[in-house]
C-alpha atoms as a PDB file:
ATOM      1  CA  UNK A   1      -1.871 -14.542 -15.276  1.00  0.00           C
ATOM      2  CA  UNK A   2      -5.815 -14.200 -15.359  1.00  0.00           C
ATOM      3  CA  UNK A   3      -7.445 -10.907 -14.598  1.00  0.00           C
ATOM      4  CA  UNK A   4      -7.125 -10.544 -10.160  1.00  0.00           C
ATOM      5  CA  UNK A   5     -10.525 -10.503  -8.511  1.00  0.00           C
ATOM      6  CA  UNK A   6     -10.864  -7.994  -6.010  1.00  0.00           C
ATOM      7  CA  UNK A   7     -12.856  -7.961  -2.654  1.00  0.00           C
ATOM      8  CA  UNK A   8     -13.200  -5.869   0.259  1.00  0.00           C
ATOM      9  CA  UNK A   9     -11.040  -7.096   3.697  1.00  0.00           C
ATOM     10  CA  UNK A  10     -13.436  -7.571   6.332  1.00  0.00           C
ATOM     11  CA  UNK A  11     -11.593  -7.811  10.141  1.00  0.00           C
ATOM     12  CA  UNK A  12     -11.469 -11.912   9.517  1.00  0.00           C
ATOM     13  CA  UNK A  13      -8.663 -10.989   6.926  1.00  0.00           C
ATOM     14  CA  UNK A  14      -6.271  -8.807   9.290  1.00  0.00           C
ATOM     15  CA  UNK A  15      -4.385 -11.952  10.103  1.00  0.00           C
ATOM     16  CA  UNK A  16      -3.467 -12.906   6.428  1.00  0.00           C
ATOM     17  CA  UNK A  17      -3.104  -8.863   5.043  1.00  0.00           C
ATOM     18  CA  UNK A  18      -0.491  -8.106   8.056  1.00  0.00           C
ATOM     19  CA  UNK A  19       1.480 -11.906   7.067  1.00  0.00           C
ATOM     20  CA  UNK A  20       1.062 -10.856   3.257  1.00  0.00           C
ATOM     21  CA  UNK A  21       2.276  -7.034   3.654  1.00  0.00           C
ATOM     22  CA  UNK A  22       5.255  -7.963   6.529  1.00  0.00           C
ATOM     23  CA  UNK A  23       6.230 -10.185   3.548  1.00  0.00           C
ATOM     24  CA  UNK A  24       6.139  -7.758   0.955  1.00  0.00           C
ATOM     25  CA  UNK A  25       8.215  -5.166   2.873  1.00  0.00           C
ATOM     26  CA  UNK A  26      10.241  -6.619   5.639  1.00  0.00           C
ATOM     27  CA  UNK A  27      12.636  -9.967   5.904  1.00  0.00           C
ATOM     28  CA  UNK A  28      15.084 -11.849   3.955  1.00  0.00           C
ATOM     29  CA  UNK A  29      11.442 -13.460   2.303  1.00  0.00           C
ATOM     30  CA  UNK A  30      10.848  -9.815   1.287  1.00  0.00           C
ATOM     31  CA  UNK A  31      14.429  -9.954  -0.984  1.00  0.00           C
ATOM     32  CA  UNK A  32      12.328 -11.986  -3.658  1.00  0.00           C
ATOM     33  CA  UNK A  33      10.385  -8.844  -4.861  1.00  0.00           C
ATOM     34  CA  UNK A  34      11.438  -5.332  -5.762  1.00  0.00           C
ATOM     35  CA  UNK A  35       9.428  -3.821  -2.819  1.00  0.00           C
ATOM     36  CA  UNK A  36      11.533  -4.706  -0.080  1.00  0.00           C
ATOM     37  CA  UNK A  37      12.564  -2.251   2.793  1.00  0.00           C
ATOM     38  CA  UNK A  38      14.182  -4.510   4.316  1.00  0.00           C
ATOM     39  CA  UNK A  39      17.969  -2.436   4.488  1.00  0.00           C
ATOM     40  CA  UNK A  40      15.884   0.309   5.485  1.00  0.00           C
ATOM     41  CA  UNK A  41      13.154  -1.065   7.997  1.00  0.00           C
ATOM     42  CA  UNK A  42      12.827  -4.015  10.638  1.00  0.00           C
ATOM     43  CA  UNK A  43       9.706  -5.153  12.620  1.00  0.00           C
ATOM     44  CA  UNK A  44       6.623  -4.251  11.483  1.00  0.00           C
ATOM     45  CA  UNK A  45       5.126  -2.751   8.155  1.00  0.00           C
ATOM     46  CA  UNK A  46       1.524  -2.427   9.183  1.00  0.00           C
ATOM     47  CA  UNK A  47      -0.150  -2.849  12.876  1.00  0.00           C
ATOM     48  CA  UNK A  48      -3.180  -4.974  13.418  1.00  0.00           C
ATOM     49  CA  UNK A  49      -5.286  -2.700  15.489  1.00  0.00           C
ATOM     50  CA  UNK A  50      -4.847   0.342  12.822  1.00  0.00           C
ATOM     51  CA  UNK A  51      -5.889  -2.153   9.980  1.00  0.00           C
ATOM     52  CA  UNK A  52      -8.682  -3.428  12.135  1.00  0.00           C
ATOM     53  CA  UNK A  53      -9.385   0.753  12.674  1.00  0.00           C
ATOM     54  CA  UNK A  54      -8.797   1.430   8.950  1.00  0.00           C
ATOM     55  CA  UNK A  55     -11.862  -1.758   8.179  1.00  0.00           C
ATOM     56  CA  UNK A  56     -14.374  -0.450  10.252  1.00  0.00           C
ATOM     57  CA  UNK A  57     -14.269   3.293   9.851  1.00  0.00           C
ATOM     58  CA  UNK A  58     -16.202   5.182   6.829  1.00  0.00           C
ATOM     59  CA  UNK A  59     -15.026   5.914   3.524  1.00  0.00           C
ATOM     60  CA  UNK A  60     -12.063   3.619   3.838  1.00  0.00           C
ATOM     61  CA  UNK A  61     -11.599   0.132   3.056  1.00  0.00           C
ATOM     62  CA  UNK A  62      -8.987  -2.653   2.266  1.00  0.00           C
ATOM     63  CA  UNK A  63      -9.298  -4.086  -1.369  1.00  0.00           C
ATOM     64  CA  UNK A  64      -7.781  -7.445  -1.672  1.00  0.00           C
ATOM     65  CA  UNK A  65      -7.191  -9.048  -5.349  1.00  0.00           C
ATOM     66  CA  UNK A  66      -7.248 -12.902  -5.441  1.00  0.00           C
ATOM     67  CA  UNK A  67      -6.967 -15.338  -7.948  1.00  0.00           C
ATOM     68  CA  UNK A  68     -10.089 -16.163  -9.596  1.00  0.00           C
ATOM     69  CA  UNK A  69     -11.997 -19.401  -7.656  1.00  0.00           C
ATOM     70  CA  UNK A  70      -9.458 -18.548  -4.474  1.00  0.00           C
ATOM     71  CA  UNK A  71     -10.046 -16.143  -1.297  1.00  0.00           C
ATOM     72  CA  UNK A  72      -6.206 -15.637  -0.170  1.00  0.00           C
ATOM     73  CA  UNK A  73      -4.883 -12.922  -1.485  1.00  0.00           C
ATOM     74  CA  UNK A  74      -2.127 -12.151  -3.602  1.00  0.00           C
ATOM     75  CA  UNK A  75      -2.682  -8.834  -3.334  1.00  0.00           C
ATOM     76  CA  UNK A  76      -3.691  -6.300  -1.080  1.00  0.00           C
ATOM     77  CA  UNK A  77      -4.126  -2.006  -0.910  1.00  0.00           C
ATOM     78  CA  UNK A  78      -5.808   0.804   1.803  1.00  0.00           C
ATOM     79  CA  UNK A  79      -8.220   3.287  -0.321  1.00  0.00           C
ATOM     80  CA  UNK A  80      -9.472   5.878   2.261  1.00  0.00           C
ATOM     81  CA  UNK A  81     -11.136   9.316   1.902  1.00  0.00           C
ATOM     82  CA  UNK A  82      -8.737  11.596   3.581  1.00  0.00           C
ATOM     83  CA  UNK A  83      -8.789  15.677   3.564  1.00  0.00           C
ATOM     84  CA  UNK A  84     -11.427  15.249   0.495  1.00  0.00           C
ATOM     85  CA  UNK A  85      -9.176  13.057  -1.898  1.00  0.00           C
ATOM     86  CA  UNK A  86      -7.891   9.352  -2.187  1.00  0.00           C
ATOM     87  CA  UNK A  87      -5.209   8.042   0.095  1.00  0.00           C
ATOM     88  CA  UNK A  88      -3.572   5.503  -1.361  1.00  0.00           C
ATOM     89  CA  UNK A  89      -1.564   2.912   1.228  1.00  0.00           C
ATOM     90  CA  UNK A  90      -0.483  -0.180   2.277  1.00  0.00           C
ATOM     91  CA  UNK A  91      -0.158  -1.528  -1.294  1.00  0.00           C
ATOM     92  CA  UNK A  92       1.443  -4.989  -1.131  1.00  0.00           C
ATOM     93  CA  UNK A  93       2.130  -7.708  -3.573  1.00  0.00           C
ATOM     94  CA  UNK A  94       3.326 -11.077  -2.515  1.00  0.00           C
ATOM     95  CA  UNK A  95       7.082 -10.997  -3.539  1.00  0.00           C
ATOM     96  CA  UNK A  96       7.140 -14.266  -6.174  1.00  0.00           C
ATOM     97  CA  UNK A  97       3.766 -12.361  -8.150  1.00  0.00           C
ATOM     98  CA  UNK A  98       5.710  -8.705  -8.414  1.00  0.00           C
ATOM     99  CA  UNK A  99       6.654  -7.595 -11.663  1.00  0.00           C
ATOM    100  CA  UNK A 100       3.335  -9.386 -13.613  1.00  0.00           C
ATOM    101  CA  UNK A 101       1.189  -6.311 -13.922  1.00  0.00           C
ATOM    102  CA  UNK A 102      -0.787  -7.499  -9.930  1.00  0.00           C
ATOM    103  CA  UNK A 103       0.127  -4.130  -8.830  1.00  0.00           C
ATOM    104  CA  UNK A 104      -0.958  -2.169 -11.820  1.00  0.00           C
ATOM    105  CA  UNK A 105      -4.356  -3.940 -11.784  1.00  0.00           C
ATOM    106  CA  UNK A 106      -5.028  -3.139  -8.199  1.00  0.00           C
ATOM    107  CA  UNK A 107      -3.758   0.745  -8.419  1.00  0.00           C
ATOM    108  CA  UNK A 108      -6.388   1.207 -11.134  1.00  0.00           C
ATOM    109  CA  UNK A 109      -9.216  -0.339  -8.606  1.00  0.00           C
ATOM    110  CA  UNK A 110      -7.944   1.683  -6.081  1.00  0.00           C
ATOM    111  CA  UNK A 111      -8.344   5.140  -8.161  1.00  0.00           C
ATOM    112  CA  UNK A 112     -11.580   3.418  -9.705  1.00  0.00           C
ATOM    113  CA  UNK A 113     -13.081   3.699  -6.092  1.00  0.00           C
ATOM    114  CA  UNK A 114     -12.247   6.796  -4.938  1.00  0.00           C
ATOM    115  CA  UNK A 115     -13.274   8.010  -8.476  1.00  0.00           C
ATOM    116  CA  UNK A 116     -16.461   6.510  -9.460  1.00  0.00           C
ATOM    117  CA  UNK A 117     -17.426   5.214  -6.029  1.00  0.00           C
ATOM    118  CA  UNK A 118     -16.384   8.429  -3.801  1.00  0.00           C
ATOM    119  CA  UNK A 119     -16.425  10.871  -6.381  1.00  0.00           C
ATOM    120  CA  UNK A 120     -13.045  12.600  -5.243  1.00  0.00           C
ATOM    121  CA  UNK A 121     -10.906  14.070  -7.779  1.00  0.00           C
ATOM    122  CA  UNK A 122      -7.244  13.004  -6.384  1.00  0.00           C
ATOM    123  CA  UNK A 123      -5.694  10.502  -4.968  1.00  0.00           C
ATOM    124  CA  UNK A 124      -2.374  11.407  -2.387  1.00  0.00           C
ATOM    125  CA  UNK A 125      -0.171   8.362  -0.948  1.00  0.00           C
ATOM    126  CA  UNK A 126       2.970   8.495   0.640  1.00  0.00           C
ATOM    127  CA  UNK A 127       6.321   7.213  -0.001  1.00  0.00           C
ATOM    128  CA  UNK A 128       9.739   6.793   1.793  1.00  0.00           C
ATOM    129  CA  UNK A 129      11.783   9.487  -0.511  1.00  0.00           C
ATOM    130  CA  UNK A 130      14.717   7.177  -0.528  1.00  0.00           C
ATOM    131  CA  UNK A 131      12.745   4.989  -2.567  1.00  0.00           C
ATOM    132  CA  UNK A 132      13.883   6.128  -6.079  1.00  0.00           C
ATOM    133  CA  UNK A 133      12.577   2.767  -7.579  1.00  0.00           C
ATOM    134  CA  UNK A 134       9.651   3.028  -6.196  1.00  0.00           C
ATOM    135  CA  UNK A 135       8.884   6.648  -6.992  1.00  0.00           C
ATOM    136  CA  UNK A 136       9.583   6.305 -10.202  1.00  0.00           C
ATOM    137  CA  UNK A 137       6.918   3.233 -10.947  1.00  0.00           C
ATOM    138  CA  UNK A 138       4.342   5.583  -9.756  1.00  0.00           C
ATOM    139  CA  UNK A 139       5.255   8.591 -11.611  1.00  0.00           C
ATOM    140  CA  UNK A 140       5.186   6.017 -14.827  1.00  0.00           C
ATOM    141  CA  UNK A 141       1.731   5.545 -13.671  1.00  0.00           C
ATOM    142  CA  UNK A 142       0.699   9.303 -13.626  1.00  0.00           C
ATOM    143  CA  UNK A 143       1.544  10.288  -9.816  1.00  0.00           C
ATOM    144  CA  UNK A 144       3.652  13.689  -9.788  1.00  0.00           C
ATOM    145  CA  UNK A 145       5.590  14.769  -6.666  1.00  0.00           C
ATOM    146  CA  UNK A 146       4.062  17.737  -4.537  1.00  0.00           C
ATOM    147  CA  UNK A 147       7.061  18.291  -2.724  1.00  0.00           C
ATOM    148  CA  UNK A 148       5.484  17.904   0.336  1.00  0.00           C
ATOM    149  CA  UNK A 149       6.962  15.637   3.111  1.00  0.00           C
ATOM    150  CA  UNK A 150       6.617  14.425   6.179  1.00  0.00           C
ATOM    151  CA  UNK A 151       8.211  13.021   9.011  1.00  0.00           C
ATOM    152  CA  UNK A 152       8.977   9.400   9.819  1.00  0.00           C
ATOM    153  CA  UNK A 153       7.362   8.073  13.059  1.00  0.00           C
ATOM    154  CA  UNK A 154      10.472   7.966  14.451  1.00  0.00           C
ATOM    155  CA  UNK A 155      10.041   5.739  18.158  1.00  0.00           C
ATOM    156  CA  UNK A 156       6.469   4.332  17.182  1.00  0.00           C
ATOM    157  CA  UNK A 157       7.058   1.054  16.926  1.00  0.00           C
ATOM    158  CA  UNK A 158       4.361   0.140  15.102  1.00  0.00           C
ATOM    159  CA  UNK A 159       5.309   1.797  11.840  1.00  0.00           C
ATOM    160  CA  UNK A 160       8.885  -0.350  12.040  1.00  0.00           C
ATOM    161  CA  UNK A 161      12.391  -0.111  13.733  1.00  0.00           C
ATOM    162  CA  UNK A 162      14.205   2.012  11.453  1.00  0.00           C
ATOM    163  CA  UNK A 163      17.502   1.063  10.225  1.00  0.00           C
ATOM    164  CA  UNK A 164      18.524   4.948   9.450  1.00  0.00           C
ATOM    165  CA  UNK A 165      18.021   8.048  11.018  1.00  0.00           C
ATOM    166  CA  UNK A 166      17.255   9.964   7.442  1.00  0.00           C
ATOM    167  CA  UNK A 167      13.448   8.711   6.420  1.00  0.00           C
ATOM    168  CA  UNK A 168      10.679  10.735   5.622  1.00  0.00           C
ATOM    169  CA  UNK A 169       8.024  10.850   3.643  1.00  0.00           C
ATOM    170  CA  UNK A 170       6.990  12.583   0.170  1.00  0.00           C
ATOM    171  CA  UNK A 171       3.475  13.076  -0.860  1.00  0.00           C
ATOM    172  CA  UNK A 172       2.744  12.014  -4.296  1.00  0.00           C
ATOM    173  CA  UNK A 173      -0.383  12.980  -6.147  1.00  0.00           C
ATOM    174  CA  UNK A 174      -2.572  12.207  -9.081  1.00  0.00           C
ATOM    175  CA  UNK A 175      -5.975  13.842 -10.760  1.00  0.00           C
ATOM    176  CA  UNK A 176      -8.599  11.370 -10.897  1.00  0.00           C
END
């Protein structure tokens, strides 16, 4: 694979980002990667009107990573400034390009923006704790646990029909 390009979403993209994250996440077509929540979650993974919200405010921005000569992406990731670090969310890579290094490559843009860009020291995301897999990739990649969670939005549809009453969130962390 040859090195992802990377551009910033602008609202024309929200169509494409919420097809490419729903089939990341959610969905038999979800089974084909390693990211799936689909035992865990139904319906939606990410709501157009909060990604429109998340484009347009300041200081937060959705980096897509294409292939080189092509404007769909592959790829996709939120970078905000949120409480005066990173927040890292809504990282999805189209399930037949996981495992290739995609993700990797658009983790280090993220960080590279809220470093050099925003000058923050730390980037925060959040995780479903149940998501051993997935926890452990990032804390490969530096993240520690803070053993801080929070709730799930239990009965706000637009975060997903949970399949299980026991989700929450961990905050993971990492110095920039």
């Amino acid at each position: 694979m040859s090195a992802p390009v990377f551009r910033h979403a602008s609202l024309d993209d929200v169509d494409t980002i919420v097809a490419l994250v729903t089939s990341a996440y959610r969905g038999e077509s979800s089974r084909a990667g390693w990211t799936t929540e689909a035992d865990l979650l139904d319906g939606n993974r990410v709501d157009p009107e909060l990604l429109r919200d998340d484009i347009r405010r300041p200081r937060s921005l959705v980096v897509l990573a294409t292939e080189p000569g092509a404007m769909a992406p592959i790829a996709c990731a939120h970078v905000a400034e949120d409480a005066g670090a990173g927040y890292f969310g809504m990282f999805a890579v189209r399930p037949d390009r996981q495992g290739a290094g995609l993700g990797h490559a658009l983790l280090a843009e993220a960080e590279r923006i809220a470093r050099e860009d925003w000058r923050l020291s730390a980037m925060r995301m959040t995780v479903l704790d149940v998501r051993d897999e997935l926890i452990a990739w990032y804390l490969r990649r530096g993240y520690r646990r803070t053993g801080t969670f929070r709730p799930f939005p239990y009965g706000d549809a637009r975060f997903g029909l949970p399949r299980r009453d026991d989700l929450r969130f961990e905050v993971l962390e990492k110095a920039l």
